[in-house]
N, C-alpha and C. Protein backbone atom coordinates (compact mmCIF):
# COMPACT_ATOMS: atom_id res chain seq x y z
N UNK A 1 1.27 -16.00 -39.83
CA UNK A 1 0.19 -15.03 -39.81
C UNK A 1 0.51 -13.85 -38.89
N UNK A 2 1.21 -13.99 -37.60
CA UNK A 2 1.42 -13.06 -36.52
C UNK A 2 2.20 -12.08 -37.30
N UNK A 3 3.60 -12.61 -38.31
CA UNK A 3 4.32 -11.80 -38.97
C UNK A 3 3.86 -11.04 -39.69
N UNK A 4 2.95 -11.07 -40.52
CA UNK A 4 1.76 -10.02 -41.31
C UNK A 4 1.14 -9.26 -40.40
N UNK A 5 0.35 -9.69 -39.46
CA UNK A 5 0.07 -8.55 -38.77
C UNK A 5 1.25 -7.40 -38.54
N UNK A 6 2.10 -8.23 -37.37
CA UNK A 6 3.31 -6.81 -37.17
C UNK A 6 3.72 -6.09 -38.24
N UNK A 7 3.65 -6.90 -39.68
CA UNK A 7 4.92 -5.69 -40.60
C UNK A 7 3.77 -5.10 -41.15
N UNK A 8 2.00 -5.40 -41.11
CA UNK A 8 1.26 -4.45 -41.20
C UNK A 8 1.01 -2.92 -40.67
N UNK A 9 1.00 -3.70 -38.40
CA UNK A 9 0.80 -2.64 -37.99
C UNK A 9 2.27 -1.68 -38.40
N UNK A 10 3.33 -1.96 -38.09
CA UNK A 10 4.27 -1.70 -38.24
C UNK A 10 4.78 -0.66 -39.85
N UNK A 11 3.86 -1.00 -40.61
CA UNK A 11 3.62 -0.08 -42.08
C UNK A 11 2.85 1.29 -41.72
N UNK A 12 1.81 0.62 -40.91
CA UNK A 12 0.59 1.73 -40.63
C UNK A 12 1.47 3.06 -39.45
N UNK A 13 2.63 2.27 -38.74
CA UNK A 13 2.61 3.25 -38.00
C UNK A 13 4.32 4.37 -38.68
N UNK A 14 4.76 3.66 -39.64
CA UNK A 14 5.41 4.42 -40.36
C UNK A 14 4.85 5.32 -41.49
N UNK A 15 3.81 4.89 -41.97
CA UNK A 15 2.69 5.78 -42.81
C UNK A 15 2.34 6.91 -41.99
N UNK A 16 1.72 6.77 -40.53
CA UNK A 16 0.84 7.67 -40.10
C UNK A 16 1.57 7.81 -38.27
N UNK A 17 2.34 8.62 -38.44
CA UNK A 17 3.33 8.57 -37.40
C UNK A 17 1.93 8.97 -36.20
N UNK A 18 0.71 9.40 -36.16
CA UNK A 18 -0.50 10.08 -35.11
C UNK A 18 -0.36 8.68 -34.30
N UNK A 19 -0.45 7.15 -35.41
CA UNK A 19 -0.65 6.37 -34.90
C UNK A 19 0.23 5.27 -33.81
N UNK A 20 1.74 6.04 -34.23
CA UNK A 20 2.51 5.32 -33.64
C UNK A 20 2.88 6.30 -32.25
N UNK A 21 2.67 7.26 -32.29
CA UNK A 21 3.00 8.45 -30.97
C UNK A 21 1.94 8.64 -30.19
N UNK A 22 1.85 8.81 -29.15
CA UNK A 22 0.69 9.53 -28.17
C UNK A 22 0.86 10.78 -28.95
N UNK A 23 -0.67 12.24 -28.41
CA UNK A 23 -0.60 12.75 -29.02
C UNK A 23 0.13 13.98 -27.76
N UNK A 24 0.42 13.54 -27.14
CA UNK A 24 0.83 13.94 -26.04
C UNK A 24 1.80 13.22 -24.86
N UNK A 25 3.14 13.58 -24.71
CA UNK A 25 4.15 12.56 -24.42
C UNK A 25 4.34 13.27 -23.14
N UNK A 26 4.80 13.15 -21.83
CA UNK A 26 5.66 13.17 -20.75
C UNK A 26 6.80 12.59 -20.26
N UNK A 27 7.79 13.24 -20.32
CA UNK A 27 9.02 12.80 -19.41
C UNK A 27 9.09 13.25 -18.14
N UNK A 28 9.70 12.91 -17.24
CA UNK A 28 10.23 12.99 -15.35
C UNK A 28 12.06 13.61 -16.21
N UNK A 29 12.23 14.72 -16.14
CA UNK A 29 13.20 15.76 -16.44
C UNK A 29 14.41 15.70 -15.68
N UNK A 30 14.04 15.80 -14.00
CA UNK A 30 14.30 15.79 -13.31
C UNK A 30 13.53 16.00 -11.84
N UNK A 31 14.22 15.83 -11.11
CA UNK A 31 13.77 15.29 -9.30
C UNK A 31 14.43 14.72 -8.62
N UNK A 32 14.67 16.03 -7.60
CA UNK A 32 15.84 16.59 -6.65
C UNK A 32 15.24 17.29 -5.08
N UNK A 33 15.83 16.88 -4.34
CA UNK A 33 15.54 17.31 -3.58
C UNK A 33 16.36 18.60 -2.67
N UNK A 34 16.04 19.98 -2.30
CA UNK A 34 16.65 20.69 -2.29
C UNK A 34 17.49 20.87 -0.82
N UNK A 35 17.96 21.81 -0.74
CA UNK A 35 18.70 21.99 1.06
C UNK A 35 17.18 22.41 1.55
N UNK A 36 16.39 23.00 0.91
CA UNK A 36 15.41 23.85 2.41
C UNK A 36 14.39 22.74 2.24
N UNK A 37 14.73 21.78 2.46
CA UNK A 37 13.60 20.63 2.26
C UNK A 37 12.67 20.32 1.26
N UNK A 38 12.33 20.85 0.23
CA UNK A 38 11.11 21.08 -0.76
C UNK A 38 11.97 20.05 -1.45
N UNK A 39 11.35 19.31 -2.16
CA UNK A 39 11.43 18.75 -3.56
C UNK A 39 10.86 18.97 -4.66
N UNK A 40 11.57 19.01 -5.49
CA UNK A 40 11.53 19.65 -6.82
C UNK A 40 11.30 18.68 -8.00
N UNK A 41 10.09 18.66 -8.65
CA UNK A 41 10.00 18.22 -10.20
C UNK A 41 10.41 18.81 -11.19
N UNK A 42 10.97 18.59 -12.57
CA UNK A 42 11.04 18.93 -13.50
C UNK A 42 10.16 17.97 -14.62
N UNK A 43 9.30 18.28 -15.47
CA UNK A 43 8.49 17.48 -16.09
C UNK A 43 8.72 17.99 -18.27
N UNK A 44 9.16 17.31 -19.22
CA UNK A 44 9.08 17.83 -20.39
C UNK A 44 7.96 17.36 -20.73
N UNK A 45 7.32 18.46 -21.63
CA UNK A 45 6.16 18.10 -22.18
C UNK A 45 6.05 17.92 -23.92
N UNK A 46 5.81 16.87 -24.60
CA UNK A 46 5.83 16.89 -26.01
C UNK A 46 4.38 17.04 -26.94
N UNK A 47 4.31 17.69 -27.42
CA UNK A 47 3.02 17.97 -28.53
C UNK A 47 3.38 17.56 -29.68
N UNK A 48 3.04 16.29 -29.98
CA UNK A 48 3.07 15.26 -30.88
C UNK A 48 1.94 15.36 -31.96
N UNK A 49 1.29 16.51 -32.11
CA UNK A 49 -0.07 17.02 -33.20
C UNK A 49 0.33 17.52 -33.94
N UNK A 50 -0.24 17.98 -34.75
CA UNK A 50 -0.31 18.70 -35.68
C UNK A 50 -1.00 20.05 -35.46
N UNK A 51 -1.33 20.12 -34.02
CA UNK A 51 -1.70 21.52 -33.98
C UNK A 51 -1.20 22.20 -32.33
N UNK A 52 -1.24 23.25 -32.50
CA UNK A 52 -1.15 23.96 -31.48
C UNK A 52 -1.98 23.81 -30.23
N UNK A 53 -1.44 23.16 -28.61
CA UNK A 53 -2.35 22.95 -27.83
C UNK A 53 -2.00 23.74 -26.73
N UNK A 54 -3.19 24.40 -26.10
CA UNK A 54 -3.54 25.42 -25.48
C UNK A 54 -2.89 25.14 -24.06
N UNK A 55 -2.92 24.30 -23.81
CA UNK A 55 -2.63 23.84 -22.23
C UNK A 55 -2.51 22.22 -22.33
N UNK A 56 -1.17 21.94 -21.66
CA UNK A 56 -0.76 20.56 -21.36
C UNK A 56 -0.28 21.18 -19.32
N UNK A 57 -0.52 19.62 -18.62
CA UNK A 57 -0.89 19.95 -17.01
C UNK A 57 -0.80 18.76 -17.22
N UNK A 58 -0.17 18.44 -15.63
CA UNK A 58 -0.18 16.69 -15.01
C UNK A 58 -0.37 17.05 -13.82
N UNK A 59 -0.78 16.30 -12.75
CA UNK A 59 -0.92 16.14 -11.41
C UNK A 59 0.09 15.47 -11.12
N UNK A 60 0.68 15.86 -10.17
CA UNK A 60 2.23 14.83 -9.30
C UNK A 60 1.75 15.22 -8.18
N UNK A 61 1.53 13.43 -8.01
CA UNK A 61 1.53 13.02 -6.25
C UNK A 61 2.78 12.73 -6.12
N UNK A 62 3.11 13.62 -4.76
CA UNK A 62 4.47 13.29 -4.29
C UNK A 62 4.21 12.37 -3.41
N UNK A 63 4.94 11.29 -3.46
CA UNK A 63 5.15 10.17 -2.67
C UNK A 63 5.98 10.08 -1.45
N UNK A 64 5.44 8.96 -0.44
CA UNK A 64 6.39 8.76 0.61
C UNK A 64 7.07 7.47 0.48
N UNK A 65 7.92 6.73 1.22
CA UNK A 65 9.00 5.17 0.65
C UNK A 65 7.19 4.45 0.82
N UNK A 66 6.74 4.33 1.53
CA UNK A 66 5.19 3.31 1.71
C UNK A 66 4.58 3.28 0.31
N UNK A 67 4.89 4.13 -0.82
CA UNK A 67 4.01 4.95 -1.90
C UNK A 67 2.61 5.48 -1.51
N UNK A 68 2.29 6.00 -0.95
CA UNK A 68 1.55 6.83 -0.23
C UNK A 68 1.48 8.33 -0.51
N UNK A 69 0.57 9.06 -1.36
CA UNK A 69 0.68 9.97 -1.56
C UNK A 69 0.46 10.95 -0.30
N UNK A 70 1.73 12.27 -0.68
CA UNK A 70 1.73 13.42 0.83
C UNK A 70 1.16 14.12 0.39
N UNK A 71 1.26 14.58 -0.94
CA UNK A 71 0.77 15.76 -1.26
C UNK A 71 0.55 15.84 -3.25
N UNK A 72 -0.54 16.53 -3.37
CA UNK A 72 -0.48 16.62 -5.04
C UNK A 72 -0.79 18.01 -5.48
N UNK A 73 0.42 18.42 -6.49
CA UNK A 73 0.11 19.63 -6.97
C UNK A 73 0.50 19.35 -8.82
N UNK A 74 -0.32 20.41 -9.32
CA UNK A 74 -0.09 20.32 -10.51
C UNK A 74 0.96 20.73 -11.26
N UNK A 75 1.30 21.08 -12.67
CA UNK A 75 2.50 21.23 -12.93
C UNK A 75 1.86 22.18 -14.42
N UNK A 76 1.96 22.88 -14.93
CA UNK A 76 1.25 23.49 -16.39
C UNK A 76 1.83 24.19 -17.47
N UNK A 77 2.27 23.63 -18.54
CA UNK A 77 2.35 24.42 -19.82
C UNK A 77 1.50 25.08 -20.78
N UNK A 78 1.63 26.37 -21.16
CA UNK A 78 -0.09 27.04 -21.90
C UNK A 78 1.18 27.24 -23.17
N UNK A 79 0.16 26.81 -24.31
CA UNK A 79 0.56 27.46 -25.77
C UNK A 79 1.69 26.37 -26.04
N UNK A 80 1.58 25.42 -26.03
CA UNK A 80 2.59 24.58 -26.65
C UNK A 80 2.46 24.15 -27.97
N UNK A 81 3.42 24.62 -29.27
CA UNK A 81 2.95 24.70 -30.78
C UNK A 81 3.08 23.00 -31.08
N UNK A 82 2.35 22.74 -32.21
CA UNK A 82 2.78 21.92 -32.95
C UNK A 82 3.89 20.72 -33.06
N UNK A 83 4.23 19.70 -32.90
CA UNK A 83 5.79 19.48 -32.60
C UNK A 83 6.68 20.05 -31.66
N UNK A 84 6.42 20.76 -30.80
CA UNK A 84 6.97 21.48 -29.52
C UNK A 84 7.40 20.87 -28.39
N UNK A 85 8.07 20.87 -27.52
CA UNK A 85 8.11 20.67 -26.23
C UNK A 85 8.20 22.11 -25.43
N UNK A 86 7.72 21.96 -24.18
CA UNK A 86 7.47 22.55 -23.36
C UNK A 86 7.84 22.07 -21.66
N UNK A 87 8.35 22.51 -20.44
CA UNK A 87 8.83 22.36 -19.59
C UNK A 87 7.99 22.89 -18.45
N UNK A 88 7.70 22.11 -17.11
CA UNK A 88 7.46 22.79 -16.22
C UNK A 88 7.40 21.98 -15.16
N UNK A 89 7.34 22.70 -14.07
CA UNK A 89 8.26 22.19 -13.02
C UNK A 89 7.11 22.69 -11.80
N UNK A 90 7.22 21.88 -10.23
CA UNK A 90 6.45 22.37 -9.20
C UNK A 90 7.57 21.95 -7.91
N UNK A 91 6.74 22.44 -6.65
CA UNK A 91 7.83 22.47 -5.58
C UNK A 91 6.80 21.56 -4.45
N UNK A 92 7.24 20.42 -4.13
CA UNK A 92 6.87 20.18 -2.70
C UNK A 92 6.95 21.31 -1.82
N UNK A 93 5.69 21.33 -0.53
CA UNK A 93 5.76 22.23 0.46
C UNK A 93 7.17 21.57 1.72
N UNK A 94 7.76 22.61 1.89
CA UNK A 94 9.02 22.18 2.79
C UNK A 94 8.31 21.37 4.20
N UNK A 95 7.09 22.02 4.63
CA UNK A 95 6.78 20.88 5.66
C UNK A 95 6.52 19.58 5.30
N UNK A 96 6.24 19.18 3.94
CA UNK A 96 5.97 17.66 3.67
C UNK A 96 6.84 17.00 3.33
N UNK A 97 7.62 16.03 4.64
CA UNK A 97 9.11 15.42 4.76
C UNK A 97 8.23 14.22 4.25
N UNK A 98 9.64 13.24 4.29
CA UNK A 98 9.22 12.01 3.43
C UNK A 98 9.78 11.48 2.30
N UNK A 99 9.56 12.98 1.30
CA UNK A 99 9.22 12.41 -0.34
C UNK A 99 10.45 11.53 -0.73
N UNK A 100 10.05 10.38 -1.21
CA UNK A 100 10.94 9.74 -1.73
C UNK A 100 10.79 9.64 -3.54
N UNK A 101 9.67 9.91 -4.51
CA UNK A 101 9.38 9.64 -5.41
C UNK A 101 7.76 10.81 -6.16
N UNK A 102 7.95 10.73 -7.28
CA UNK A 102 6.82 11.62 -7.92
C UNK A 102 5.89 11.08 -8.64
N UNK A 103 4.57 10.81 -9.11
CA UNK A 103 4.29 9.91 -10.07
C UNK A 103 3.01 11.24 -10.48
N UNK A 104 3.27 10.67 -11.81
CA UNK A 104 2.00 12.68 -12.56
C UNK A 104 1.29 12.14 -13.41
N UNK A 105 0.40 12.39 -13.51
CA UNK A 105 -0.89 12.13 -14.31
C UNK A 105 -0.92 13.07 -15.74
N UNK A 106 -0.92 12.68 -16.57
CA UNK A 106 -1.03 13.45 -17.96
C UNK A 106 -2.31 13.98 -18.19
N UNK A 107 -2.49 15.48 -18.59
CA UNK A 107 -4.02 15.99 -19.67
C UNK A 107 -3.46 16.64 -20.22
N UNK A 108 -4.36 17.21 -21.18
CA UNK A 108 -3.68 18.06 -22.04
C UNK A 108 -5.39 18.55 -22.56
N UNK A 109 -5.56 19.54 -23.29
CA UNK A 109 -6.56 20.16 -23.68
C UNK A 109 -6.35 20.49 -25.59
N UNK A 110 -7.04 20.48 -26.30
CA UNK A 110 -6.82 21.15 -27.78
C UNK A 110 -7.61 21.32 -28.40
N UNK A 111 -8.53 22.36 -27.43
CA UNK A 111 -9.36 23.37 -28.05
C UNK A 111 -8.73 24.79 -29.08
């Protein structure tokens, strides 16, 4: 019986790819830390719709080794089409030593 289910869901999500994708994907690009102290995100953004979305944004708390957030800034792509990816990137403030790690929160808007 379990096997019917899977090669069901598993039909449904080759039929209707909305169902097998978020409609909105994030990758960690890159994250580096620079000489003048700042650390650097790189974040890709995927628009997995069928339509054009106005604004995709994550929040990245930059972390310390404790996981302890130092600091959180956002990160924002506007106008990302259809099937698109989109890129964007933020800077730790150089006084906030520490960072060992990034962790970002996904939204996205599609009005």
């Amino acid at each position: 019986m379990n096997r019917l289910l899977y090669a069901v869901a598993a039909l449904a999500a080759v039929l209707n790819p909305a169902i097998a994708a978020d409609p909105v994907t994030l990758e960690y690009e890159n994250f580096q830390r620079l000489p003048n102290g700042a650390t650097e995100i790189v974040l890709k953004f995927t628009n997995n719709t069928s339509k054009p979305l106005s604004l995709i944004s994550a929040d990245c708390a930059f972390l310390g080794a404790d996981g302890k957030a130092l600091t959180v800034l956002p990160i924002v792509a506007q106008n990302v089409a259809a099937g698109e990816v989109a890129y964007g990137n933020t800077f730790s403030p150089r006084h906030v030593v520490g960072v060992e790690k990034a962790q970002c929160r996904l939204k996205y808007h599609d009005d």
